[in-house]
C-alpha atoms as a PDB file:
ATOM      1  CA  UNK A   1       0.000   0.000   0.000  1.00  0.00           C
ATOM      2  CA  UNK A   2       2.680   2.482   1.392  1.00  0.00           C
ATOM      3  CA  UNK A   3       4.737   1.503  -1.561  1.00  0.00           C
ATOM      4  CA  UNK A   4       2.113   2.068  -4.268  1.00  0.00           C
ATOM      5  CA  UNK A   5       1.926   5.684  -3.068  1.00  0.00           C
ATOM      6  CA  UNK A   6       5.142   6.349  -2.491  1.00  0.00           C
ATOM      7  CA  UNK A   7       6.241   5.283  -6.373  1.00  0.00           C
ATOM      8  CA  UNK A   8       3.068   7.268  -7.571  1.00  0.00           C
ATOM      9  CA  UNK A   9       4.359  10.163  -6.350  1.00  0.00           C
ATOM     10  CA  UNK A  10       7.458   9.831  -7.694  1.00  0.00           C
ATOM     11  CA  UNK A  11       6.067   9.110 -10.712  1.00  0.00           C
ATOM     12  CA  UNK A  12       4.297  12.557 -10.493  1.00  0.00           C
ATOM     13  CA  UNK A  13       7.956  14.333  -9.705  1.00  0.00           C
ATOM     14  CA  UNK A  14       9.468  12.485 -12.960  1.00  0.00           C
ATOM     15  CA  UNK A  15       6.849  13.820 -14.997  1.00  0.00           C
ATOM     16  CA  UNK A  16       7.234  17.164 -13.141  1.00  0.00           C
ATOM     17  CA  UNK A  17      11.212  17.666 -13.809  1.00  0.00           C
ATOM     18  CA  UNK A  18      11.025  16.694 -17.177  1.00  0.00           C
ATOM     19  CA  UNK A  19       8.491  19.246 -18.562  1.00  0.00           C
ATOM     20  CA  UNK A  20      11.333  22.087 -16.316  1.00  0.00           C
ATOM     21  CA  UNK A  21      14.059  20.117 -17.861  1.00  0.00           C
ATOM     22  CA  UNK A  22      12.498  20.707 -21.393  1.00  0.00           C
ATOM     23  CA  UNK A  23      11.279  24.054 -20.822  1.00  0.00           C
ATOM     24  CA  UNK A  24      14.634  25.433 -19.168  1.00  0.00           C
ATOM     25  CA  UNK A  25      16.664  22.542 -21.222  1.00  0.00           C
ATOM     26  CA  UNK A  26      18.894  22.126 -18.149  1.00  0.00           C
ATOM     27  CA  UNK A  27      18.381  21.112 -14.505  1.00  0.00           C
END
């Protein structure tokens, strides 16, 4: 249970960085 969640939201963070990384193109 605690597991599903916690790869969910880090899911959610990949998803997050990678529309920064492609808007800044960098970190």
């Amino acid at each position: 249970k605690e597991q599903q969640f916690f790869w969910r939201g880090i899911h959610k963070l990949s998803k997050r960085w990678e529309k920064c990384i492609a808007s800044d193109g960098q970190y």
